[in-house]
Each structure stands twice: as structure tokens, then as C-alpha cells.
PDB file of N, CA and C in Angstrom:
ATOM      1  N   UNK A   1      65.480   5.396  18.763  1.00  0.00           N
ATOM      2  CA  UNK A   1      64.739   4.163  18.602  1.00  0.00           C
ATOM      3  C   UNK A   1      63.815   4.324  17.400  1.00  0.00           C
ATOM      4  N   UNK A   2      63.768   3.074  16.583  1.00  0.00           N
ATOM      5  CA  UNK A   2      62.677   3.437  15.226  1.00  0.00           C
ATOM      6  C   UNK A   2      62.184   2.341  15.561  1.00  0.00           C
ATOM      7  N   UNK A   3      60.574   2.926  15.196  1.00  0.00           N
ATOM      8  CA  UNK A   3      59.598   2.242  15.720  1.00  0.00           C
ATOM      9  C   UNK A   3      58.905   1.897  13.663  1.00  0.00           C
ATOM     10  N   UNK A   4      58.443   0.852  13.757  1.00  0.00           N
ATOM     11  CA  UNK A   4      57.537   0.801  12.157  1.00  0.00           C
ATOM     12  C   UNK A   4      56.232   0.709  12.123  1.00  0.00           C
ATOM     13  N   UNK A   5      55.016   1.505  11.514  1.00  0.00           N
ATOM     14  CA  UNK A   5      54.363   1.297  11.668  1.00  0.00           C
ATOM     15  C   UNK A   5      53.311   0.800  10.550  1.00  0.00           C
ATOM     16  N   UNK A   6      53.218  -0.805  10.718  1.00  0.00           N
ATOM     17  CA  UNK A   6      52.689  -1.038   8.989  1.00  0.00           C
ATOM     18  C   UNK A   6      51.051  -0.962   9.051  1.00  0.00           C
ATOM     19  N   UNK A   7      50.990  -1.184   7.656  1.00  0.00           N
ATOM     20  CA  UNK A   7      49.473  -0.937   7.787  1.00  0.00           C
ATOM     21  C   UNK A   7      48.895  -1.093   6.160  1.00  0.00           C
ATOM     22  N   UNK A   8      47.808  -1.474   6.378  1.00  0.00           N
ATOM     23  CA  UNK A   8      47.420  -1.224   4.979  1.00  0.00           C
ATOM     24  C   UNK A   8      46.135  -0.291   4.998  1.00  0.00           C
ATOM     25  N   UNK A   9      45.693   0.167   3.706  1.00  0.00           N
ATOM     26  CA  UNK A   9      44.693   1.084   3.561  1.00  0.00           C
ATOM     27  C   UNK A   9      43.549   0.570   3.801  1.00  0.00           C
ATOM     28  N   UNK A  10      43.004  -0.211   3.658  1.00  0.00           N
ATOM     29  CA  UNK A  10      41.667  -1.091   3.938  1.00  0.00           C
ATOM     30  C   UNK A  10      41.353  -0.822   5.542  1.00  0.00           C
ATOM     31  N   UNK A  11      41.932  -0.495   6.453  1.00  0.00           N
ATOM     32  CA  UNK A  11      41.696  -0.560   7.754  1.00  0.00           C
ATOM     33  C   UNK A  11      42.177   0.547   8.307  1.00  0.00           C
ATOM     34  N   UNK A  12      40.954   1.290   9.361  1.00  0.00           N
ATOM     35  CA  UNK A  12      41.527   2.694   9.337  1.00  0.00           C
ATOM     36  C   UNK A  12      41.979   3.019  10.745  1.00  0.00           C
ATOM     37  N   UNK A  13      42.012   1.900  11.029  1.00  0.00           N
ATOM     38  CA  UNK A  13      42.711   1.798  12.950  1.00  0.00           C
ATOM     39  C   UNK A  13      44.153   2.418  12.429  1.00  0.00           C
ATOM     40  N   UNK A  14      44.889   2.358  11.579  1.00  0.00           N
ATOM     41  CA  UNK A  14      46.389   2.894  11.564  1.00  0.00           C
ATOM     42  C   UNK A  14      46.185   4.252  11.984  1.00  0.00           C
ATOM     43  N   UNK A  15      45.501   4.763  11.446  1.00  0.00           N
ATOM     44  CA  UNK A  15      45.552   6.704  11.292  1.00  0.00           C
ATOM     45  C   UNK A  15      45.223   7.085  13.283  1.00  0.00           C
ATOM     46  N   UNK A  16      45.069   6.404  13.882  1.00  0.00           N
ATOM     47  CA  UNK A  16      44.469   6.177  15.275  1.00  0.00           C
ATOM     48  C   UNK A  16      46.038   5.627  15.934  1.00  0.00           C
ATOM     49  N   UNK A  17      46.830   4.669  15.643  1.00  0.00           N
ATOM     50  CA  UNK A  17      48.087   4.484  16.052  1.00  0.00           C
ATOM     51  C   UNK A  17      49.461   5.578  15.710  1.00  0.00           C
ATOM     52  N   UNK A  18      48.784   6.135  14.514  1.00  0.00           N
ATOM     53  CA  UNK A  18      50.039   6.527  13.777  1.00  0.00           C
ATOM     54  C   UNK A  18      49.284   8.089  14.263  1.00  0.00           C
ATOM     55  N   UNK A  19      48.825   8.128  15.317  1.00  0.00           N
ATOM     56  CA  UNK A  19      48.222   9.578  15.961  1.00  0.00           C
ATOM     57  C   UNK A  19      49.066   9.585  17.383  1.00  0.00           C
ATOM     58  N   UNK A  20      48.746   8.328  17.620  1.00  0.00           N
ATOM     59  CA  UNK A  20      49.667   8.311  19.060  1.00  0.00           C
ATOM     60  C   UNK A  20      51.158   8.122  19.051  1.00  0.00           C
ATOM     61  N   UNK A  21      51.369   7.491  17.816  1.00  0.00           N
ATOM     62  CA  UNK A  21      52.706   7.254  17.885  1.00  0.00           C
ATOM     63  C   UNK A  21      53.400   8.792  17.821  1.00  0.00           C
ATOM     64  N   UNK A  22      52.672   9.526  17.112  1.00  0.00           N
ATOM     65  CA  UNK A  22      53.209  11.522  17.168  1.00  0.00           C
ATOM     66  C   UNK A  22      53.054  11.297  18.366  1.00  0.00           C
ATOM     67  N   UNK A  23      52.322  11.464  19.286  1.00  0.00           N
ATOM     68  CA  UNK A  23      52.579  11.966  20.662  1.00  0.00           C
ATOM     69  C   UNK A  23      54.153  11.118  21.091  1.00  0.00           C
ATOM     70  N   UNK A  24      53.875  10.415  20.965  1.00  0.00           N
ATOM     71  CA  UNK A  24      55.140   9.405  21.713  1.00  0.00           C
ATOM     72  C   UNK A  24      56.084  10.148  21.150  1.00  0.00           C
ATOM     73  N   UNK A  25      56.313  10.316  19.806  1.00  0.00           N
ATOM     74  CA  UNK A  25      58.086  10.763  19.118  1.00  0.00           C
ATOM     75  C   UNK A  25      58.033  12.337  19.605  1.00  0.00           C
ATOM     76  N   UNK A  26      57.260  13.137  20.296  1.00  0.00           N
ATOM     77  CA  UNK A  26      57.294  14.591  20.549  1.00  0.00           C
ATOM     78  C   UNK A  26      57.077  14.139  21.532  1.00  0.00           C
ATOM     79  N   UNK A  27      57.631  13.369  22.920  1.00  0.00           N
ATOM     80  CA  UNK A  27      57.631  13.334  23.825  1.00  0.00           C
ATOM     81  C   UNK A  27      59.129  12.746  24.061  1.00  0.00           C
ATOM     82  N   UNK A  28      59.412  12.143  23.373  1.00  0.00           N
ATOM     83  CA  UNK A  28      60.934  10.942  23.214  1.00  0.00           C
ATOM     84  C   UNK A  28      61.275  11.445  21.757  1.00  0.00           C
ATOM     85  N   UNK A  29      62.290  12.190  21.951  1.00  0.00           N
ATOM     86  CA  UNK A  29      62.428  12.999  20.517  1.00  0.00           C
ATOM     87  C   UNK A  29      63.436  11.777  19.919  1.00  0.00           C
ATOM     88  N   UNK A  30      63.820  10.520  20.746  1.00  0.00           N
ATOM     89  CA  UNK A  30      64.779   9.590  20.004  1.00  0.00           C
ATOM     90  C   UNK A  30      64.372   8.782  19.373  1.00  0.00           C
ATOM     91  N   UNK A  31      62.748   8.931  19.657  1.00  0.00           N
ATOM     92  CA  UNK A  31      61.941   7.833  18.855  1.00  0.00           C
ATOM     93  C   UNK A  31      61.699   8.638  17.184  1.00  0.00           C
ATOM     94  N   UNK A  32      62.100   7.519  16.478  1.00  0.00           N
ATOM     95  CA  UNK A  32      61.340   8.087  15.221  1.00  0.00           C
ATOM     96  C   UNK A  32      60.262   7.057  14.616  1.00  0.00           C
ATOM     97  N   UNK A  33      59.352   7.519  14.169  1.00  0.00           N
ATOM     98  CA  UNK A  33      58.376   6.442  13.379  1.00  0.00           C
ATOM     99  C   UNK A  33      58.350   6.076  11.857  1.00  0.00           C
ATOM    100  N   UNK A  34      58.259   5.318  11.147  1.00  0.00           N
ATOM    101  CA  UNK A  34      58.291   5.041   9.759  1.00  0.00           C
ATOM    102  C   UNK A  34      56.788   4.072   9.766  1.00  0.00           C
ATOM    103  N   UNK A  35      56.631   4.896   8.415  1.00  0.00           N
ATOM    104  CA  UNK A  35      55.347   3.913   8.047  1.00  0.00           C
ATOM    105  C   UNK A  35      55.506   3.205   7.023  1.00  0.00           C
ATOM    106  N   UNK A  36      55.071   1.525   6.988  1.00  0.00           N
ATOM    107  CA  UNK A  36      55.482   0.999   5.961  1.00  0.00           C
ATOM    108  C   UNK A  36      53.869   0.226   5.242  1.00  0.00           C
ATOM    109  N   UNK A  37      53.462   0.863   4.360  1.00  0.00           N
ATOM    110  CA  UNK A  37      51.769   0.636   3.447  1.00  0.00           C
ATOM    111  C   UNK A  37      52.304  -1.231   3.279  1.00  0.00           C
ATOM    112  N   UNK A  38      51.694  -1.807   3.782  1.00  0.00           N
ATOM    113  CA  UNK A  38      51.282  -3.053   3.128  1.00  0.00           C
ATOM    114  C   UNK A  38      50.486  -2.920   1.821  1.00  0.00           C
ATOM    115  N   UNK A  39      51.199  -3.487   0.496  1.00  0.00           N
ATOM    116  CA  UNK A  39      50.161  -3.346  -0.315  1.00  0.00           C
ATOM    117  C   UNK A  39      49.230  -4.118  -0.475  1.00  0.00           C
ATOM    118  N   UNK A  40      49.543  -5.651  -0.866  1.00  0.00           N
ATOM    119  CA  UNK A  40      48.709  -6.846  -1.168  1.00  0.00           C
ATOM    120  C   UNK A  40      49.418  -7.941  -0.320  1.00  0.00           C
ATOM    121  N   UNK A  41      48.307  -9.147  -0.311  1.00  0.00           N
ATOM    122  CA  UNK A  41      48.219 -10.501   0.001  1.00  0.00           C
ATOM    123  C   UNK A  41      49.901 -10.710  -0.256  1.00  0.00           C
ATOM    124  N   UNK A  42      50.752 -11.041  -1.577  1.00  0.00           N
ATOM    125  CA  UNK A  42      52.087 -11.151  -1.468  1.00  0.00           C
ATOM    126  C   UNK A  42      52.729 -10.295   0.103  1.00  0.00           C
ATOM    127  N   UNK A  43      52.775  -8.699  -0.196  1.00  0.00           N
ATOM    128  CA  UNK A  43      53.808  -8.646   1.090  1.00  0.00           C
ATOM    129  C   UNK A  43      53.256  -8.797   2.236  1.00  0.00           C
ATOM    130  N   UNK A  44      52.166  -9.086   2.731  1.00  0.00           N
ATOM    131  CA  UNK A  44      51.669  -9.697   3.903  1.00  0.00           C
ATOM    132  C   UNK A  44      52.127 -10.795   4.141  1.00  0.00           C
ATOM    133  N   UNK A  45      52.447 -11.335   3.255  1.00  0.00           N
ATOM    134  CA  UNK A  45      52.796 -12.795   3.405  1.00  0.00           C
ATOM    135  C   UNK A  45      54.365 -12.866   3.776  1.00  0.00           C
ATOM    136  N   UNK A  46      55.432 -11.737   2.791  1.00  0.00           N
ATOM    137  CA  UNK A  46      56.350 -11.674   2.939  1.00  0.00           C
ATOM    138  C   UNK A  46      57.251 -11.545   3.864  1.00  0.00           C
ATOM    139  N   UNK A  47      56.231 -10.426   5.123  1.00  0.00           N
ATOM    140  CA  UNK A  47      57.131  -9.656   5.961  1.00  0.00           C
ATOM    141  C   UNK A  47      56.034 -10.635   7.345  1.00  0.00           C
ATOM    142  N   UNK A  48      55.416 -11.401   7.015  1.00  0.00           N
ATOM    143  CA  UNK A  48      54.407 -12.321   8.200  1.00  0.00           C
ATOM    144  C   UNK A  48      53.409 -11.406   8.873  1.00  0.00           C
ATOM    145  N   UNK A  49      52.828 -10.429   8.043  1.00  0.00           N
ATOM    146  CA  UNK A  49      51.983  -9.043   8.358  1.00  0.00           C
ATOM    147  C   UNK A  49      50.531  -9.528   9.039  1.00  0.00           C
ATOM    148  N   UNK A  50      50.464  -9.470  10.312  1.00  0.00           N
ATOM    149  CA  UNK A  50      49.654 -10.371  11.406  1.00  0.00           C
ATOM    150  C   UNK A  50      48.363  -9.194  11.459  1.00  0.00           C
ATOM    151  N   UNK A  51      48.044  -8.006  10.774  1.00  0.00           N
ATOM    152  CA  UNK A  51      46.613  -7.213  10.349  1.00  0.00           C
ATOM    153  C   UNK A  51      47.272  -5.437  11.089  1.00  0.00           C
ATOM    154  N   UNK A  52      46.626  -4.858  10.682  1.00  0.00           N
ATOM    155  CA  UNK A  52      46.966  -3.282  10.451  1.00  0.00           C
ATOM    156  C   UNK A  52      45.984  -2.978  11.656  1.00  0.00           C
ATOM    157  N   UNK A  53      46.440  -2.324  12.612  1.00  0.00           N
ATOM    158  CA  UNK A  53      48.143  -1.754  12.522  1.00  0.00           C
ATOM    159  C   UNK A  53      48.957  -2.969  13.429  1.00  0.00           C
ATOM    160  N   UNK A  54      49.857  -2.944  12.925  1.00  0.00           N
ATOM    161  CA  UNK A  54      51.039  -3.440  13.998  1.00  0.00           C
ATOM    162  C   UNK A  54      52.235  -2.428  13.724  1.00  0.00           C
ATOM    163  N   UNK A  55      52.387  -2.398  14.990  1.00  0.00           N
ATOM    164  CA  UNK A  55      53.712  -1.793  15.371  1.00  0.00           C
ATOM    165  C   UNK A  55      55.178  -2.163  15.912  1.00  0.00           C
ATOM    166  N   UNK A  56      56.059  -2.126  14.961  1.00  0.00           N
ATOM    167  CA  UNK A  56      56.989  -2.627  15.166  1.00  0.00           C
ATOM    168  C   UNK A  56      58.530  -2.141  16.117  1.00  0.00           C
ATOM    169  N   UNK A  57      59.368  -2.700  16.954  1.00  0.00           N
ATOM    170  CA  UNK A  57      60.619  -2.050  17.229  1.00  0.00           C
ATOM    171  C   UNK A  57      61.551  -2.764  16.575  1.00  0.00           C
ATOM    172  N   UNK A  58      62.763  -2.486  15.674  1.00  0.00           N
ATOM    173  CA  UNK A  58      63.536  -3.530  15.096  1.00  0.00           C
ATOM    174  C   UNK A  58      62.053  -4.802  14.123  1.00  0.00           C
ATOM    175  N   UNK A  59      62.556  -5.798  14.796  1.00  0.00           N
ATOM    176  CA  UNK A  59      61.116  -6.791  13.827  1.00  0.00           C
ATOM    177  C   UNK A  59      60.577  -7.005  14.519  1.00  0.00           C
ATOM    178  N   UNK A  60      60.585  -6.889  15.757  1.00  0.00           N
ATOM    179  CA  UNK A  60      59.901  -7.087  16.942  1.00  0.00           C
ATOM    180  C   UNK A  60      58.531  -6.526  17.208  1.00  0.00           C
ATOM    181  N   UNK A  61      57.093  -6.872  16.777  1.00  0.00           N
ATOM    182  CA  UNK A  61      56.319  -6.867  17.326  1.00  0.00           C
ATOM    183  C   UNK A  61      55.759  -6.362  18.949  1.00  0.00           C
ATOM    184  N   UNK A  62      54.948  -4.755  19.247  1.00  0.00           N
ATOM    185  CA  UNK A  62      55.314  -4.730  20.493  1.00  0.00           C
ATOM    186  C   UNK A  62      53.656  -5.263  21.528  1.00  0.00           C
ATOM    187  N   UNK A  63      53.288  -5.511  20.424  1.00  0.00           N
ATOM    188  CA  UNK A  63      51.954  -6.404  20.769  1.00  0.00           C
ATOM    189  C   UNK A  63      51.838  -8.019  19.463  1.00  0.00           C
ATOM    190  N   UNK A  64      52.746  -8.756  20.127  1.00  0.00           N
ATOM    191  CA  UNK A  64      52.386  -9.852  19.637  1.00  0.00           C
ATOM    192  C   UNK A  64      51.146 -11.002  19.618  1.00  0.00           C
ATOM    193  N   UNK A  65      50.767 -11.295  18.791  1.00  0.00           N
ATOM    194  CA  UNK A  65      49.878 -12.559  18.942  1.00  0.00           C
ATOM    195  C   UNK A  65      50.073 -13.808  17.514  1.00  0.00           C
ATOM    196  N   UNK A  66      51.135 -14.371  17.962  1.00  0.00           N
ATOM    197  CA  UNK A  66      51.468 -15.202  17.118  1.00  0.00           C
ATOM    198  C   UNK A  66      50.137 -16.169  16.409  1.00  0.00           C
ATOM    199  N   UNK A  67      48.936 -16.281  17.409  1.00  0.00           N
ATOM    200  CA  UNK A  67      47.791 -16.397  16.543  1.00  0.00           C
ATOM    201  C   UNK A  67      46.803 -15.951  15.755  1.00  0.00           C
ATOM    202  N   UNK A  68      47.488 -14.625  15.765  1.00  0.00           N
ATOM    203  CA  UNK A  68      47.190 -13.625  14.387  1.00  0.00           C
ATOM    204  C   UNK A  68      46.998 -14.698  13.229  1.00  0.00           C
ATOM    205  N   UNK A  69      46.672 -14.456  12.024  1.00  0.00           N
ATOM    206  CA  UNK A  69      46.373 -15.187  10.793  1.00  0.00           C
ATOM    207  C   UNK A  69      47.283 -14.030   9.755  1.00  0.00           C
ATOM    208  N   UNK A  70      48.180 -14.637   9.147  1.00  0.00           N
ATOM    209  CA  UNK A  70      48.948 -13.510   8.679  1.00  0.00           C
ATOM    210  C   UNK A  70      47.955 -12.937   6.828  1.00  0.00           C
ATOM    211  N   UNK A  71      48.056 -11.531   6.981  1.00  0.00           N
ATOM    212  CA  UNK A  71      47.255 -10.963   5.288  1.00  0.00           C
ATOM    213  C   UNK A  71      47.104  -9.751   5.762  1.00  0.00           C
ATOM    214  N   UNK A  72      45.731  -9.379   4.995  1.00  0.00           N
ATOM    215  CA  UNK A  72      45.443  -8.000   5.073  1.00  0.00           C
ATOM    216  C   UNK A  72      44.199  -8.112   5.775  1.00  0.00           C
ATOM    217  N   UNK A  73      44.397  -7.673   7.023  1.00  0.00           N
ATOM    218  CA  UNK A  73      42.993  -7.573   7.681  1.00  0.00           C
ATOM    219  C   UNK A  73      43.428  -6.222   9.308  1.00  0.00           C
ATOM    220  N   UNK A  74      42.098  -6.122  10.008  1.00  0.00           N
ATOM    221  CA  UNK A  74      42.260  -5.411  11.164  1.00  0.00           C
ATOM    222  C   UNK A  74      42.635  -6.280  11.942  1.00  0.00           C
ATOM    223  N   UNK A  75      43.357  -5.274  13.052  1.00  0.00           N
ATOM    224  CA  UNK A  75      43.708  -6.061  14.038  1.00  0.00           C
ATOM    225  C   UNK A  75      43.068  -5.351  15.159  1.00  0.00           C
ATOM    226  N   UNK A  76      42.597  -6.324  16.363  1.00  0.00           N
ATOM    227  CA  UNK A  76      42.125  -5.755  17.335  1.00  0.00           C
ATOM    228  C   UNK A  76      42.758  -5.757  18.686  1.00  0.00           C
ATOM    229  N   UNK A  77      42.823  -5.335  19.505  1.00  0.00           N
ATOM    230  CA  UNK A  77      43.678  -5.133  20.588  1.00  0.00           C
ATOM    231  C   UNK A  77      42.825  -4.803  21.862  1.00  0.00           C
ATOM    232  N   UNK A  78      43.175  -6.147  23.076  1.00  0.00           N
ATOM    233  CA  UNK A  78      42.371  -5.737  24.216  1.00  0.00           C
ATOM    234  C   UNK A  78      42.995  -4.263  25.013  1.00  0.00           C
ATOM    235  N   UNK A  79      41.976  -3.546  25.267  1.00  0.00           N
ATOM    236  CA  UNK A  79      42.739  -2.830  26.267  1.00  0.00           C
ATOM    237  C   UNK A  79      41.463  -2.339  27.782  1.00  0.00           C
ATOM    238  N   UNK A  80      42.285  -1.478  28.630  1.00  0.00           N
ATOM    239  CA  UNK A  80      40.929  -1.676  29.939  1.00  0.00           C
ATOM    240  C   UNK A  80      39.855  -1.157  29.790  1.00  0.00           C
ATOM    241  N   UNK A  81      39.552  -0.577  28.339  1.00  0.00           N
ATOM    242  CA  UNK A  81      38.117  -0.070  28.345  1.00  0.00           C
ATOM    243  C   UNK A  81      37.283  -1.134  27.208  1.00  0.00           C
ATOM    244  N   UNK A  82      37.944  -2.743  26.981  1.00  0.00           N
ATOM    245  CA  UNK A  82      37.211  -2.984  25.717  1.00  0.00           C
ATOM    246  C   UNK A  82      38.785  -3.505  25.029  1.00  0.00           C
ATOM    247  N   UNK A  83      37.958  -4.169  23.835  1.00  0.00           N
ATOM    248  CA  UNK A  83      38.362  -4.252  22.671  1.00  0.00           C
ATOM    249  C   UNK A  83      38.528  -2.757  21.774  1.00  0.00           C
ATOM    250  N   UNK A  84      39.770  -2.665  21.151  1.00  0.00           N
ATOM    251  CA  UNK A  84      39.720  -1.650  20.058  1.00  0.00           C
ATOM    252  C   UNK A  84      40.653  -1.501  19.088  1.00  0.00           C
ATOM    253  N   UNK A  85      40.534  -1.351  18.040  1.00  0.00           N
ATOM    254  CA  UNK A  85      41.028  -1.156  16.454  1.00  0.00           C
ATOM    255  C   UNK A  85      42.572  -0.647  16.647  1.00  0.00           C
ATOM    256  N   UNK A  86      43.609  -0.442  17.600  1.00  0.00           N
ATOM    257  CA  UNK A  86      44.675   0.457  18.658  1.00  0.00           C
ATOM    258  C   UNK A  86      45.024   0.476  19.678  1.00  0.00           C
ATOM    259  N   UNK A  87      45.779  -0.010  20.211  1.00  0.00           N
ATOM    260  CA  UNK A  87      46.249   0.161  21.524  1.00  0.00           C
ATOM    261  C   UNK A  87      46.316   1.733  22.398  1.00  0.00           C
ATOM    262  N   UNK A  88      46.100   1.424  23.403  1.00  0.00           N
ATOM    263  CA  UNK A  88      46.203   2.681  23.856  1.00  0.00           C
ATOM    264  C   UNK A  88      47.308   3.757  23.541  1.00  0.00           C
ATOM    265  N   UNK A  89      47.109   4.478  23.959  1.00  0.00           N
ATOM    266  CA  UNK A  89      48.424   5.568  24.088  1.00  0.00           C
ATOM    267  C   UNK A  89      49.699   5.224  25.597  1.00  0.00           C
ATOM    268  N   UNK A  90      48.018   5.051  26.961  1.00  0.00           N
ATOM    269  CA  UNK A  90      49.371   4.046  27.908  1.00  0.00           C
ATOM    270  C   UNK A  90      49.817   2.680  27.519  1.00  0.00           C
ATOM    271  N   UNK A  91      49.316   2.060  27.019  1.00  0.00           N
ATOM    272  CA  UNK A  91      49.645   0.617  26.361  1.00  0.00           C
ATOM    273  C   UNK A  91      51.041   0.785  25.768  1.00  0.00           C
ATOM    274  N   UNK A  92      50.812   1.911  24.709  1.00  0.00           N
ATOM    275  CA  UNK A  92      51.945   2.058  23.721  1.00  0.00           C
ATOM    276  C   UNK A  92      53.536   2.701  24.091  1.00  0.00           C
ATOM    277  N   UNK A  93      53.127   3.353  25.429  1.00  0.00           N
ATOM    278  CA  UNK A  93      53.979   4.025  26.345  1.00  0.00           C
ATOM    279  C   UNK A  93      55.055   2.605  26.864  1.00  0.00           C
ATOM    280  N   UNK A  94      54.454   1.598  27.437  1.00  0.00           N
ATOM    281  CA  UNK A  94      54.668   0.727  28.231  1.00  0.00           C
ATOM    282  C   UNK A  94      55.274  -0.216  27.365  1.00  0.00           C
ATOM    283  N   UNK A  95      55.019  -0.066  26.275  1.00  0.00           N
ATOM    284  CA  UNK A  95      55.928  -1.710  25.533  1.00  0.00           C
ATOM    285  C   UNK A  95      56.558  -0.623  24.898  1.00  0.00           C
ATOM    286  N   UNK A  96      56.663   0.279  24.207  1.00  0.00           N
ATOM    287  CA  UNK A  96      58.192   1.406  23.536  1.00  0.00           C
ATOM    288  C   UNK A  96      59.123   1.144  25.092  1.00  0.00           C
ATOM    289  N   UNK A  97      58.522   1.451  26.566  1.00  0.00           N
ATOM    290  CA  UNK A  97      59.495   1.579  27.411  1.00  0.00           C
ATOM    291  C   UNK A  97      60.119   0.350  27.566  1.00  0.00           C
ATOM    292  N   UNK A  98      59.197  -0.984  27.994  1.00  0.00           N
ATOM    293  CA  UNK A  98      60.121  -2.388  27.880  1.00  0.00           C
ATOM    294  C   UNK A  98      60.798  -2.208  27.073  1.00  0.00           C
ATOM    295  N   UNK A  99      60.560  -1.853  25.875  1.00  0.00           N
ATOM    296  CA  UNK A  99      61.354  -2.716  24.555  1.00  0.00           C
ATOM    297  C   UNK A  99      63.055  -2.107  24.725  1.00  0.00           C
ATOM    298  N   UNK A 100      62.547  -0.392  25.082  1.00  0.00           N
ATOM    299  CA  UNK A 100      63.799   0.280  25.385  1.00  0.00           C
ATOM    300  C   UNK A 100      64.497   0.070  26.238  1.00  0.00           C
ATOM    301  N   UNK A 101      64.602  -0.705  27.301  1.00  0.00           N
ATOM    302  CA  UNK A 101      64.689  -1.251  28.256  1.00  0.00           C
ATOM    303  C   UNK A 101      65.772  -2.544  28.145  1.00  0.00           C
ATOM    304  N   UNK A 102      65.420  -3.373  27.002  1.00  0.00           N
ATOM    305  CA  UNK A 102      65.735  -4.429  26.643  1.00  0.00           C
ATOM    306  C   UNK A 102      67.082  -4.110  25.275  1.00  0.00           C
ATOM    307  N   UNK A 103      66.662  -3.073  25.025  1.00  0.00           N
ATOM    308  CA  UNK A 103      67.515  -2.762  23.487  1.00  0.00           C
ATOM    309  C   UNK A 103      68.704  -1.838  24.477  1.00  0.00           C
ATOM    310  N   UNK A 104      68.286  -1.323  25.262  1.00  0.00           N
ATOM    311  CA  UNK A 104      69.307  -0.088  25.607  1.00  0.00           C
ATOM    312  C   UNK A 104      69.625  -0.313  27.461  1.00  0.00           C
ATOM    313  N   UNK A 105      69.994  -1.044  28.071  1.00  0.00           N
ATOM    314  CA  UNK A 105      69.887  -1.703  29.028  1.00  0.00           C
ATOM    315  C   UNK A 105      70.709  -0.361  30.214  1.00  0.00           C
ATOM    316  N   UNK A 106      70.161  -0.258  31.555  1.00  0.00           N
ATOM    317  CA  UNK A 106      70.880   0.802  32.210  1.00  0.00           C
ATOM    318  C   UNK A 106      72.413   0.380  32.807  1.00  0.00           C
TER     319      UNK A 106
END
């Protein structure tokens, strides 16, 4: 499974996703991760880049919020302790497993 993880430099919640996402691919050695740098306003616009980090399966979004505002900005993410710059690590567990679930059916 390849997971994407975009992001741009302006926002430093990626280095916090793209920490957990190692745990995840050394736990699920089928997962691999790719990181893809948003540079500017153009490819934000291009690829509908809804704020850093998002994480992708296929194009699929595994925390969507279609009322994202698409560019270069943070994104924030509820989780049970709060608001924060990342989804959890169980958060991130739980939508890689749906998604796998849905892509790779038993």
C-alpha cells in the first residue's frame, strides 16, 4: 500500500506525521510512504492541496474535509486529546486499516 504524504515547508506538523507514518511502514512492511513538497500557491491549486500535512492512499484523502480551503496553509485535526497540527498515531492506524480494507477486500 503507498501512502503520500504532502506537505509544504512553511508548516511543521508534517515532520510529526511523516514520524508516525515510520512507525506504521515498520510495522506493515507493505506500506510504503512517499513524500510529495508542495511548492507554491500553483501546485496547491493543482493537486486541490487542502493544508500540510495531508495524507494520502491512492488520491484518497484519509482525513477528509472537503471544507478545507485549498493552498498552502496548516491543517488541523481533531483528535481525543484536543485539536492538533497531526493526527494521531491510533487515528492513523484506523483509516490506513479502513482504507486497506476497502482497496484489498477479505
Amino acid at each position: 500500500m503507498e501512502i503520500t504524504l504532502q506537505y509544504f515547508d512553511g508548516c511543521p506538523n508534517w515532520l510529526v506525521a511523516a514520524e508516525r507514518l515510520a512507525i506504521i511502514a515498520a510495522e506493515q512492511p507493505d506500506v510504503i510512504v512517499k513524500r510529495r513538497l508542495v511548492g507554491n500557491v500553483d501546485d496547491a491549486e493543482a493537486i486541490h492541496f487542502r493544508g500540510s500535512p495531508s495524507i494520502l492512499v491512492g488520491a484518497l484523502d484519509l482525513f477528509p474535509d472537503p471544507s478545507a480551503a485549498v493552498g498552502l496553509s496548516c491543517r488541523i485535526y481533531a483528535t481525543s486529546a484536543g485539536f492538533a497540527g497531526a493526527p494521531t498515531l491510533d487515528q492513523m492506524r484506523t483509516a490506513i486499516a479502513a482504507k486497506r480494507v476497502r482497496i484489498e477486500p477479505l
